[in-house]
C-alpha atoms as a PDB file:
ATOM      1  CA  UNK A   1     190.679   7.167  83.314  1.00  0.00           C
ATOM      2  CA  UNK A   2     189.863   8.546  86.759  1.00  0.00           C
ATOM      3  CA  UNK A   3     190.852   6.531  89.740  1.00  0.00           C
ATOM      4  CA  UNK A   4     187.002   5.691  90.717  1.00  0.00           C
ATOM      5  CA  UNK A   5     186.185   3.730  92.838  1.00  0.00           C
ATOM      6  CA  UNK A   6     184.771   0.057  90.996  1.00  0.00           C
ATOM      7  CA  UNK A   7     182.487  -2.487  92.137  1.00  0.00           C
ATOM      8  CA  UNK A   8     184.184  -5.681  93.196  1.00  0.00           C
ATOM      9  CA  UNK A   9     182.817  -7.641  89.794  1.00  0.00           C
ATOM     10  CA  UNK A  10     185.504  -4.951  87.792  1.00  0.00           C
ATOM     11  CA  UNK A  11     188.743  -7.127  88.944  1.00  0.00           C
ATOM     12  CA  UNK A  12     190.402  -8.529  86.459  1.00  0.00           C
ATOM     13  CA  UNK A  13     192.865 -11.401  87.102  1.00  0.00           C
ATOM     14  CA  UNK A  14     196.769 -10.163  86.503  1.00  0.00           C
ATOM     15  CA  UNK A  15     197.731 -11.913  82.780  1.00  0.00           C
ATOM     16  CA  UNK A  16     201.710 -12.449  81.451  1.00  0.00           C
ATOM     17  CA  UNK A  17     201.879  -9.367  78.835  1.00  0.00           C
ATOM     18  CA  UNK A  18     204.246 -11.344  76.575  1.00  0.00           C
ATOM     19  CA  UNK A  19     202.577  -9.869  73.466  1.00  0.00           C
ATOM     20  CA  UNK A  20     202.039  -6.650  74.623  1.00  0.00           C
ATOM     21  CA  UNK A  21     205.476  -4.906  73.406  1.00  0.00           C
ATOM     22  CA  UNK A  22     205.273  -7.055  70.108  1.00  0.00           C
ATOM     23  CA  UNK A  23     201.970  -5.260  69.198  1.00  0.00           C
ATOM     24  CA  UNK A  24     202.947  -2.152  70.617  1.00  0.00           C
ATOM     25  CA  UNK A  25     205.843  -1.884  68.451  1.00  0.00           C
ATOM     26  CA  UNK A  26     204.098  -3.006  65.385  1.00  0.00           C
ATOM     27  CA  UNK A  27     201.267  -0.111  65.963  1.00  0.00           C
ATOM     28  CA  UNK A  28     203.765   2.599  65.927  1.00  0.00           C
ATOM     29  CA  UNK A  29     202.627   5.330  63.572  1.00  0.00           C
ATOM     30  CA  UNK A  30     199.323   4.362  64.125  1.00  0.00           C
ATOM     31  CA  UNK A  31     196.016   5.246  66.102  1.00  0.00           C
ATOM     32  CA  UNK A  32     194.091   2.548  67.768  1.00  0.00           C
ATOM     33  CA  UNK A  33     190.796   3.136  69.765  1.00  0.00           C
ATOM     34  CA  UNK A  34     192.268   0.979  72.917  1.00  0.00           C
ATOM     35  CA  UNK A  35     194.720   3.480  73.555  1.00  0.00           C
ATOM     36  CA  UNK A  36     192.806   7.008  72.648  1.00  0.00           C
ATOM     37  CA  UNK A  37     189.527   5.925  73.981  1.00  0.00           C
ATOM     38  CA  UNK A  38     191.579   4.482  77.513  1.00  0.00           C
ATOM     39  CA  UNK A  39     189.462   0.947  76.934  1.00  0.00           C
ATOM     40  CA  UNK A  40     190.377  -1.064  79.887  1.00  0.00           C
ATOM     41  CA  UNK A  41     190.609  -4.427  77.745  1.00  0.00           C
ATOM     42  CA  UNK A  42     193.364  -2.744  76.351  1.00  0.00           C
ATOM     43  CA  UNK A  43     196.197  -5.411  78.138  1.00  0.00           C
ATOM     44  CA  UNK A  44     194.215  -8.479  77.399  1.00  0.00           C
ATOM     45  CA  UNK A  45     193.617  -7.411  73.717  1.00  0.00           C
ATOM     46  CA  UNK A  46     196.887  -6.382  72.550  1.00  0.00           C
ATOM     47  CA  UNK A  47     198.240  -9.550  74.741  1.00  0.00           C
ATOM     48  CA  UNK A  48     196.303 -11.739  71.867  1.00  0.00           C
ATOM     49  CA  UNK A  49     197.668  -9.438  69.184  1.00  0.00           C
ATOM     50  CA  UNK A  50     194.690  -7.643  68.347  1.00  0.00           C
ATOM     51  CA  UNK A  51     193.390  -3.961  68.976  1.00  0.00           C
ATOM     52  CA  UNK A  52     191.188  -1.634  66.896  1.00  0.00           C
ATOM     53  CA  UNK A  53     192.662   0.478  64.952  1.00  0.00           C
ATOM     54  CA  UNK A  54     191.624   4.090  64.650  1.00  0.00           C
ATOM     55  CA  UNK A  55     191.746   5.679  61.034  1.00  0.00           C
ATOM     56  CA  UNK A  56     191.587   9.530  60.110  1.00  0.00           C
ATOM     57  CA  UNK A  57     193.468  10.722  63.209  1.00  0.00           C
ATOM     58  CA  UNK A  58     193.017  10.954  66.330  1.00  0.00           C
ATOM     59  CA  UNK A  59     190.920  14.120  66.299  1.00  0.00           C
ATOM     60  CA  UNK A  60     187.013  14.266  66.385  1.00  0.00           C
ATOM     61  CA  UNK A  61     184.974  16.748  65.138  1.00  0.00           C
ATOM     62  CA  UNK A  62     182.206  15.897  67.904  1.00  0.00           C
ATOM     63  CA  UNK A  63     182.155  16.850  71.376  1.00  0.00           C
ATOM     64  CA  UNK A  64     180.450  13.377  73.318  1.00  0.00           C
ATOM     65  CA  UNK A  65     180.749  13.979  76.666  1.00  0.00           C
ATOM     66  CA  UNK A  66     181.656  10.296  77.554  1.00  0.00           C
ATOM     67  CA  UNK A  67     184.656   9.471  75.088  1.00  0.00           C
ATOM     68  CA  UNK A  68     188.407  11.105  75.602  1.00  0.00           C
ATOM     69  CA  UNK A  69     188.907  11.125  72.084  1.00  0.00           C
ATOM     70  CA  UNK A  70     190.597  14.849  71.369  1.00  0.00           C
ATOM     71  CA  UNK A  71     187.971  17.226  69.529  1.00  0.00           C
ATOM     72  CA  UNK A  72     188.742  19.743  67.055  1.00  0.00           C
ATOM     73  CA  UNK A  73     186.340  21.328  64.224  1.00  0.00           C
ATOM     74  CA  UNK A  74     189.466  21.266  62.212  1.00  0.00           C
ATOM     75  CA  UNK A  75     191.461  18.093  62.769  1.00  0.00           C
ATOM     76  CA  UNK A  76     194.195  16.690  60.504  1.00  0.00           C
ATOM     77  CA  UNK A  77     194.008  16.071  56.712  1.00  0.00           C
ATOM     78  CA  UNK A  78     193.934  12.346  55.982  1.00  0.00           C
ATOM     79  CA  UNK A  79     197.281  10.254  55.007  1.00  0.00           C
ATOM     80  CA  UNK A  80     196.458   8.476  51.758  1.00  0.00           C
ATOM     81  CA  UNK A  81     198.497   5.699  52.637  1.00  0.00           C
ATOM     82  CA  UNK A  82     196.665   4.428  55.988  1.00  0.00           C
ATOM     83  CA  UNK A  83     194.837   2.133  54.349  1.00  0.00           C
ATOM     84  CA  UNK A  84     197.476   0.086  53.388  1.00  0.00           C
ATOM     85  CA  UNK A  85     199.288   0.934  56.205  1.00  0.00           C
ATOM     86  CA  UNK A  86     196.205  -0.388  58.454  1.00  0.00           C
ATOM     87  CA  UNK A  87     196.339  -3.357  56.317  1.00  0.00           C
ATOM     88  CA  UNK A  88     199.933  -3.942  56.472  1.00  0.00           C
ATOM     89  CA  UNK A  89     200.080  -3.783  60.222  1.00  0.00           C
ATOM     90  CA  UNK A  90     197.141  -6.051  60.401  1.00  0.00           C
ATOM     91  CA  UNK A  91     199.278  -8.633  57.986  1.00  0.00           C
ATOM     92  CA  UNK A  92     201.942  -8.470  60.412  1.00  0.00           C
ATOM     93  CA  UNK A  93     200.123  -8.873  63.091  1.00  0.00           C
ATOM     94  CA  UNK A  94     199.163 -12.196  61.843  1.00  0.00           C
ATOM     95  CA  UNK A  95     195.331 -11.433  62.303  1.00  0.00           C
ATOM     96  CA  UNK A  96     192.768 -12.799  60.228  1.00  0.00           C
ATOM     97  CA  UNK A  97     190.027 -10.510  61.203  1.00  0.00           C
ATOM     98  CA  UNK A  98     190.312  -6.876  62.022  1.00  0.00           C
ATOM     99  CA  UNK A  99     188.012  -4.070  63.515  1.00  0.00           C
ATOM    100  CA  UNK A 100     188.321  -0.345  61.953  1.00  0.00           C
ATOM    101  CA  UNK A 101     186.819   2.510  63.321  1.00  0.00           C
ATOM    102  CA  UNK A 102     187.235   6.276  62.646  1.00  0.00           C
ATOM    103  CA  UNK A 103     186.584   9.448  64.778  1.00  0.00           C
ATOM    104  CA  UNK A 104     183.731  11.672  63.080  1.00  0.00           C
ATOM    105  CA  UNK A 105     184.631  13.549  60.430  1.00  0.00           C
ATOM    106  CA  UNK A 106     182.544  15.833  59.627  1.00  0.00           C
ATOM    107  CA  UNK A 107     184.491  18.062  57.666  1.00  0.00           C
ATOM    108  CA  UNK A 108     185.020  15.525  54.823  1.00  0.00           C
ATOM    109  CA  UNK A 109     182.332  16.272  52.017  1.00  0.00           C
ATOM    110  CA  UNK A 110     182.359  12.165  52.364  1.00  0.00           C
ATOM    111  CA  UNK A 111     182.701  11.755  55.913  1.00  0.00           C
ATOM    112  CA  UNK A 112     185.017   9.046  55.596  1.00  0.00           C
ATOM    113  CA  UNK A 113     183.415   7.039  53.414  1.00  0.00           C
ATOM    114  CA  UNK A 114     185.887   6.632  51.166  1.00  0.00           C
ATOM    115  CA  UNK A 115     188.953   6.223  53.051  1.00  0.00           C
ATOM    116  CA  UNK A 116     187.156   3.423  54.842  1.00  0.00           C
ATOM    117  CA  UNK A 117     186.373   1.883  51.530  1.00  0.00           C
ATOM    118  CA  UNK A 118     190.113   1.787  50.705  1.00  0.00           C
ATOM    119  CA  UNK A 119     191.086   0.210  54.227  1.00  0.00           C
ATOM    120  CA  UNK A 120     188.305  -2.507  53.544  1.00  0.00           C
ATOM    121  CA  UNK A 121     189.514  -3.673  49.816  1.00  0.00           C
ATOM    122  CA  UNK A 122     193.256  -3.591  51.411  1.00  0.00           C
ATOM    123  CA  UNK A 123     192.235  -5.670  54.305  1.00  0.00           C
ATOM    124  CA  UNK A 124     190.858  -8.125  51.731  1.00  0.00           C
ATOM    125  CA  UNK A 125     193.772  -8.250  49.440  1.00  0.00           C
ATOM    126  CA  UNK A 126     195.170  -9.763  52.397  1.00  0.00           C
ATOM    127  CA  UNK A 127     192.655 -12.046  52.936  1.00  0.00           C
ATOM    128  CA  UNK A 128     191.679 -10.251  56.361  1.00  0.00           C
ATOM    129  CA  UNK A 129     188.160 -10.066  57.100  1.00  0.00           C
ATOM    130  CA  UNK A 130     187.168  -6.266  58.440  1.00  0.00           C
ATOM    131  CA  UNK A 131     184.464  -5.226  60.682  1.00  0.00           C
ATOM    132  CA  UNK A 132     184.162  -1.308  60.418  1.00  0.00           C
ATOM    133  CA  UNK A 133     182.513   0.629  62.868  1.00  0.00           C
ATOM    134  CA  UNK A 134     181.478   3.771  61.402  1.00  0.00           C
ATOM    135  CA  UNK A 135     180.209   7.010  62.613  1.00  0.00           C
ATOM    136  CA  UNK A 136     176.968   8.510  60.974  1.00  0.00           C
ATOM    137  CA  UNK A 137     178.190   9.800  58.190  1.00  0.00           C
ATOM    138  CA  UNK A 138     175.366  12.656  58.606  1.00  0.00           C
ATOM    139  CA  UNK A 139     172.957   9.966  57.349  1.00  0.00           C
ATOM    140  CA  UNK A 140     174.405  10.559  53.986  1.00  0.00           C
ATOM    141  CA  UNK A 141     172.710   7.613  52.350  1.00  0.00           C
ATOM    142  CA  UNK A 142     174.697   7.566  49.343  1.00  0.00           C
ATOM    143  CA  UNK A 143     177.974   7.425  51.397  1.00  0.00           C
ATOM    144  CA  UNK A 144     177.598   4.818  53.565  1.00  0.00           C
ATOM    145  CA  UNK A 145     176.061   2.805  49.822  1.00  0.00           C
ATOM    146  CA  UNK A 146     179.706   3.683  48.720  1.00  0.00           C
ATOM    147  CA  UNK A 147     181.671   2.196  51.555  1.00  0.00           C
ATOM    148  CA  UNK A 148     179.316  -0.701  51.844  1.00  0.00           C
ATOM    149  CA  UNK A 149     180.558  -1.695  48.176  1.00  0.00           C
ATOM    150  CA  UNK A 150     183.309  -2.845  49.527  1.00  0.00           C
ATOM    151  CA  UNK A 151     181.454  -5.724  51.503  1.00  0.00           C
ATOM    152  CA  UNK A 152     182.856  -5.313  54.825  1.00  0.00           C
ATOM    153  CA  UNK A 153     182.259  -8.769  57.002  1.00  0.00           C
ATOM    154  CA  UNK A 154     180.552  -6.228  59.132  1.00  0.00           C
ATOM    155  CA  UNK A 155     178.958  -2.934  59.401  1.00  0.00           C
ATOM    156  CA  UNK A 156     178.787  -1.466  63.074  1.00  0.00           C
ATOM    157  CA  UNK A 157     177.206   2.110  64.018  1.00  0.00           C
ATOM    158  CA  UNK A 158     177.164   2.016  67.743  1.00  0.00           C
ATOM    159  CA  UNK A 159     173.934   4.030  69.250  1.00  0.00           C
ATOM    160  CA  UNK A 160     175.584   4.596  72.822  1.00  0.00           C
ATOM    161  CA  UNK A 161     173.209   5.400  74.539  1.00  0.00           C
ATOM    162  CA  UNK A 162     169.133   6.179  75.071  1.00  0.00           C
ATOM    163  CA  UNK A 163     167.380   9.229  73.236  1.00  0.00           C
ATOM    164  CA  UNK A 164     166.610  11.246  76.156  1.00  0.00           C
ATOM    165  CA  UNK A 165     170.333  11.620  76.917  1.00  0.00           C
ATOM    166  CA  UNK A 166     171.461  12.335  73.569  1.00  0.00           C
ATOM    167  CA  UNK A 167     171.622  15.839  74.189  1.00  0.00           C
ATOM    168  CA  UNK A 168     173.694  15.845  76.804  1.00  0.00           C
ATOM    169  CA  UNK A 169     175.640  13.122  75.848  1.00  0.00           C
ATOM    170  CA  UNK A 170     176.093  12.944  72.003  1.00  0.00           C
ATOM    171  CA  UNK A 171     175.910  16.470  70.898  1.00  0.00           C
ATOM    172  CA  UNK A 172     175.961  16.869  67.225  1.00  0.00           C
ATOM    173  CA  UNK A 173     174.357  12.876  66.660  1.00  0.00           C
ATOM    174  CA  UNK A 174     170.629  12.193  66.070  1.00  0.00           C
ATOM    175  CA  UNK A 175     168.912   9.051  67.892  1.00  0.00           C
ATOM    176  CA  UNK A 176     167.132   8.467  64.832  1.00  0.00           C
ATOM    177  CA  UNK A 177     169.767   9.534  62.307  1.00  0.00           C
ATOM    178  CA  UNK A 178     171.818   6.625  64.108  1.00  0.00           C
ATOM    179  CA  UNK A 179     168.819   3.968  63.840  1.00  0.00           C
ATOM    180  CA  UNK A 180     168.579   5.083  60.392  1.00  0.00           C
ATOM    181  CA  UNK A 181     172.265   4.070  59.460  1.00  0.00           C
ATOM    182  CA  UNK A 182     171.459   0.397  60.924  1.00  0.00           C
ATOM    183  CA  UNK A 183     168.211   0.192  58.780  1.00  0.00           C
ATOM    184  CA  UNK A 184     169.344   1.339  55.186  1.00  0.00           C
ATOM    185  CA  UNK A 185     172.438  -0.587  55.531  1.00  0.00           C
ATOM    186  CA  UNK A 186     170.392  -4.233  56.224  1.00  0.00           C
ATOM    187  CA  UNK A 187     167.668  -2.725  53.935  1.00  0.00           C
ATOM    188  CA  UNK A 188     170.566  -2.069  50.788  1.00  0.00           C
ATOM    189  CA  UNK A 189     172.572  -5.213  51.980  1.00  0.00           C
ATOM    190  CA  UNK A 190     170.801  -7.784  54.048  1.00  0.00           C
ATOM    191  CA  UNK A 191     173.463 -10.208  53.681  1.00  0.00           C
ATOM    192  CA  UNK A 192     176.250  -8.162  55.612  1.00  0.00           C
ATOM    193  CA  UNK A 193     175.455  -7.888  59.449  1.00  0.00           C
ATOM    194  CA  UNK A 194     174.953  -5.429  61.442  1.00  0.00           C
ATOM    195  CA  UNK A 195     175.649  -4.330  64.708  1.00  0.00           C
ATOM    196  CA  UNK A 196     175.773  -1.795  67.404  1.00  0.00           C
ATOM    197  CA  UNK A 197     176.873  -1.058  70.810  1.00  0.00           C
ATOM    198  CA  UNK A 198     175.331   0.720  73.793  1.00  0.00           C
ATOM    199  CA  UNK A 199     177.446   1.847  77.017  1.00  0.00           C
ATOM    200  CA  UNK A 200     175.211   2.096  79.945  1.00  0.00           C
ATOM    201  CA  UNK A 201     175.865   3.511  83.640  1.00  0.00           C
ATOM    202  CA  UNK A 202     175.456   7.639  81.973  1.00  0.00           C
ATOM    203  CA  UNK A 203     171.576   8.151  83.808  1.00  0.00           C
ATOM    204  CA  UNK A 204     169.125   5.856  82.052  1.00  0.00           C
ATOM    205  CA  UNK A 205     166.280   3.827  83.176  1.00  0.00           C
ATOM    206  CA  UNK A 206     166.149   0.338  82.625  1.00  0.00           C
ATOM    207  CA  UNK A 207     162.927   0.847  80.767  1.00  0.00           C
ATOM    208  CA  UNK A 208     164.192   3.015  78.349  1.00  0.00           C
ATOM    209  CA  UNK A 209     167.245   0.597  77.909  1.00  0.00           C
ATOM    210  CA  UNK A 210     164.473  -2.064  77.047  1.00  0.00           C
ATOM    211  CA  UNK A 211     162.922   0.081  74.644  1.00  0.00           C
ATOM    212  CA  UNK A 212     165.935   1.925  73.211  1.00  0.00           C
ATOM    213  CA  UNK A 213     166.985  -2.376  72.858  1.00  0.00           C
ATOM    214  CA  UNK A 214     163.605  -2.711  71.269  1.00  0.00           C
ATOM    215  CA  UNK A 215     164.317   0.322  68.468  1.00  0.00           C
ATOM    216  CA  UNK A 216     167.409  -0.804  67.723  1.00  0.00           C
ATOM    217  CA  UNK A 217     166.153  -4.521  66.537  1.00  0.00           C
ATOM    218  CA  UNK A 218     163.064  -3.011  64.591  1.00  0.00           C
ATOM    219  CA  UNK A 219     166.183  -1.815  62.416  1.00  0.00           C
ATOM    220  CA  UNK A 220     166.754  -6.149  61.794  1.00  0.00           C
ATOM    221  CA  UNK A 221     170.215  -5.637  63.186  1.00  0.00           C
ATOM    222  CA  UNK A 222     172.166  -8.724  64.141  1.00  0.00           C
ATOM    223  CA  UNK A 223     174.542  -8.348  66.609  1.00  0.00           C
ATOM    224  CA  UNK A 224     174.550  -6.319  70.237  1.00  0.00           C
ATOM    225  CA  UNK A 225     176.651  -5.394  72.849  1.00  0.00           C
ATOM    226  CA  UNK A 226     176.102  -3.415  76.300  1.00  0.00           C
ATOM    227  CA  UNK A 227     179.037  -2.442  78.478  1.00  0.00           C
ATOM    228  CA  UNK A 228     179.461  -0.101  81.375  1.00  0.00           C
ATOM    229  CA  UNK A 229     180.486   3.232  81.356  1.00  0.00           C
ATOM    230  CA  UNK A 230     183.940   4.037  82.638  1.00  0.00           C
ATOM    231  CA  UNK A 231     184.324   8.284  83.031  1.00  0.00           C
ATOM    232  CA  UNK A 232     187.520   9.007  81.293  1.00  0.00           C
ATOM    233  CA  UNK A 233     188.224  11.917  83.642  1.00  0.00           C
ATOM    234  CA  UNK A 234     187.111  14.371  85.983  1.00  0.00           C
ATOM    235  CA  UNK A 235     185.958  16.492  83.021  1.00  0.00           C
ATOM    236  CA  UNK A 236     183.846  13.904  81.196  1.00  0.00           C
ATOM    237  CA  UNK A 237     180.307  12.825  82.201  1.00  0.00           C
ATOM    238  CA  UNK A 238     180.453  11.065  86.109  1.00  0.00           C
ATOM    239  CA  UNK A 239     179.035   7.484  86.288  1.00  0.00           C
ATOM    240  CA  UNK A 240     175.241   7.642  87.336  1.00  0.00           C
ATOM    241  CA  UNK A 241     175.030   3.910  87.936  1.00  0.00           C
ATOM    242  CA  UNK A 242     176.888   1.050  87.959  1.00  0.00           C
ATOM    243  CA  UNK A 243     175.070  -1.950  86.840  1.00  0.00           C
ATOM    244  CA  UNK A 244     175.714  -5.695  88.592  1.00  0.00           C
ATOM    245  CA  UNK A 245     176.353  -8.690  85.951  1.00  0.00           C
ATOM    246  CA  UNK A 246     173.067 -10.353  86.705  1.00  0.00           C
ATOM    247  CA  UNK A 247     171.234  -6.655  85.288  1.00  0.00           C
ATOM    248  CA  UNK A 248     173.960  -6.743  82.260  1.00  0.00           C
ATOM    249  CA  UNK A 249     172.819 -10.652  81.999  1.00  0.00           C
ATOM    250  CA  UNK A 250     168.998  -9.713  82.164  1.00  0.00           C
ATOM    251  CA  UNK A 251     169.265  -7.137  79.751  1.00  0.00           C
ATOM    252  CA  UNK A 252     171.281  -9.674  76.843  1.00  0.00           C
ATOM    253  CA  UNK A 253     168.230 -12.347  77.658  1.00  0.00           C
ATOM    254  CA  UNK A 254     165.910  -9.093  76.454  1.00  0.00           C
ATOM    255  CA  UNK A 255     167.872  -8.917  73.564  1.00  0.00           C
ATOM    256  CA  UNK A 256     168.212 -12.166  72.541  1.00  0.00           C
ATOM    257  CA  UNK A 257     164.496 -13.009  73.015  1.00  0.00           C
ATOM    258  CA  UNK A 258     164.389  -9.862  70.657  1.00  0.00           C
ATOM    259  CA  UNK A 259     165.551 -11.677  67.872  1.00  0.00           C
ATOM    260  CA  UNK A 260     169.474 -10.339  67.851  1.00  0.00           C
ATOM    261  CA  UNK A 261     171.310 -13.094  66.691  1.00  0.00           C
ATOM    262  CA  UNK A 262     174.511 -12.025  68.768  1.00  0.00           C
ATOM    263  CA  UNK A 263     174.642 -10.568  72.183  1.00  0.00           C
ATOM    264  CA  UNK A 264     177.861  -9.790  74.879  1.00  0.00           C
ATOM    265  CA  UNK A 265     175.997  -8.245  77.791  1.00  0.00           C
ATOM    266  CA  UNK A 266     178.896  -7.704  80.805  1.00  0.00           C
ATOM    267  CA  UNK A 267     180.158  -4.951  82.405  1.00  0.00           C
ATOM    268  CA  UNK A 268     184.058  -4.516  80.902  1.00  0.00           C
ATOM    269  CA  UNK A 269     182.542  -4.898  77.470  1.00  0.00           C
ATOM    270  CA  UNK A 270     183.020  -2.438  74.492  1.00  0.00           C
ATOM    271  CA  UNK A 271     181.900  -2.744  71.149  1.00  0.00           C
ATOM    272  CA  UNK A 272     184.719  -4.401  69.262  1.00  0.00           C
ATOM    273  CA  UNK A 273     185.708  -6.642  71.969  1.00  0.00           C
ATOM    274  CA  UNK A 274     185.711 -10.192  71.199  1.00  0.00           C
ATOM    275  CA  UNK A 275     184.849  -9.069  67.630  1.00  0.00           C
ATOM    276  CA  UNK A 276     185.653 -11.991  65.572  1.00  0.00           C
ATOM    277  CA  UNK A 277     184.336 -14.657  68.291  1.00  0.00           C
ATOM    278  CA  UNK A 278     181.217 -12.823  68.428  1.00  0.00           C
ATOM    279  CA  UNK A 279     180.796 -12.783  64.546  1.00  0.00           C
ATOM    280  CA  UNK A 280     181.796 -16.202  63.945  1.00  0.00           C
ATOM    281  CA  UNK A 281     179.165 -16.999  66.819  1.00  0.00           C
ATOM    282  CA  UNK A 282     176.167 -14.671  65.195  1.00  0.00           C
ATOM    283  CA  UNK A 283     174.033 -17.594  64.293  1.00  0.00           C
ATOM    284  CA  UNK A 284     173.870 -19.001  66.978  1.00  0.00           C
ATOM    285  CA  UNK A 285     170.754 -18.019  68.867  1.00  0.00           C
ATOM    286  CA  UNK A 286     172.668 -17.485  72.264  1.00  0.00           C
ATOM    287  CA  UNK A 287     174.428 -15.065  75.005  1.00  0.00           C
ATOM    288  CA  UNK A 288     178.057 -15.979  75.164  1.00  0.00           C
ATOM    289  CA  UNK A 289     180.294 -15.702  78.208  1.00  0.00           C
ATOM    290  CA  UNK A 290     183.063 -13.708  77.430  1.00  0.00           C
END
């Protein structure tokens, strides 16, 4: 991450790393999303023996302008054992509930879909609940039906950011390919929530946040959360705006009088932070403070 310069409201308080070495050892051999994608949560996540781990490689067939995830139309091929390898780690780890997420595949005939399926029925031979955060799968319908056999606790497609921008900022995604995800998978499986994540600071209006807000809840997904962008480097897309807590607090009151049934709303938040407290907290009908 570039050394910008942050608001005041971005200091964190120092914490005692005690875990930090422990997880870092156990996720050797493995990709995880804090690390590639430079989250700055990445300390007080791993300190609590959790991170996100990052199947498929490392190496994304898309080229967003706000993520530092490596790109490549030709990454890796896939290692048949991560899925149990995911799950093992998440065993050791001592977690009960885990996040997954991939980088886009695009040059799987599945996209993925598979391989996540496998991760999700080893995560529950442990008894691990898994939240998988999936990219769009080119709105293959019958693909993301296949990996939502596997019942994953939940199903997260993050829409990052407002349709005017998509062009500049998620080449190769649709705005309405994304919404599209979120609907057929409540429409084919209303009983597994949804959920989706938007990163905000890359040269939207707060109107169109409201109304991209509005879109995404016409899709009946459950569970929201808004975060500031952070550029990775002098290479990425520059911060347009940085947003104060009160506008990140405004903006979860929006949602939640929306009907989401979730919402984290604060400037250091990404989409699987505070995962399992915000699922466990989903029917409750109120902001949390995290």
């Amino acid at each position: 991450m570039i050394n910008q310069r942050l608001p005041e409201w971005f200091k964190q308080e120092p914490i005692d790393i005690h875990s930090f070495p422990q997880v870092k050892h156990a996720l050797k051999g493995l990709h995880t999303v804090c690390e590639e994608a430079q989250c700055p949560n990445i300390a007080h996540c791993m300190n609590r023996k959790t991170a996100t781990f990052l199947i498929m490689g490392n190496t994304c067939t898309r080229r967003c302008t706000f993520c530092s995830v490596r790109k490549s139309p030709t990454p890796s091929s896939l290692d048949p054992n991560e899925p149990n390898t995911v799950a093992d780690t998440a065993k050791s780890l001592g977690l009960d509930y885990a996040v997954v997420t991939s980088v886009t595949r695009d040059d799987l005939k599945d996209y993925g879909a598979d391989h996540f399926r496998k991760t999700i029925n080893a995560m529950h031979s442990y008894g691990i609940k898994a939240e998988v955060l999936i990219p769009d799968l080119m709105g293959d319908h019958d693909a993301l039906a296949y990996l939502l056999s596997a019942k994953p606790e939940v199903l997260a497609h993050n829409i990052e950011t407002v349709p005017s921008l998509y062009a500049e900022v998620r080449p190769g995604a649709s705005y309405e390919r994304s919404l599209d995800i979120l609907s057929f998978a409540k429409r084919i499986h209303p009983e597994i929530p949804t959920k989706t994540s938007l990163i905000i600071g890359l040269g939207e209006t707060i109107e169109e946040l409201e109304q991209t807000i509005t879109d995404i809840r016409k899709t009946d997904c459950d569970l929201l959360t808004i975060g500031q962008y952070l550029s990775p480097s002098e290479n990425h897309r520059p911060v347009k705006h940085f947003y104060t807590p009160e506008e990140f607090g405004a903006l979860g009151k929006t949602a939640l009088a929306l009907g989401f049934k979730g919402v984290v709303s604060a400037p250091l938040v990404r989409s699987s932070y505070e995962a399992k407290r915000l699922y466990e907290s989903c029917y409750d009908h109120r902001s949390h403070d995290f």
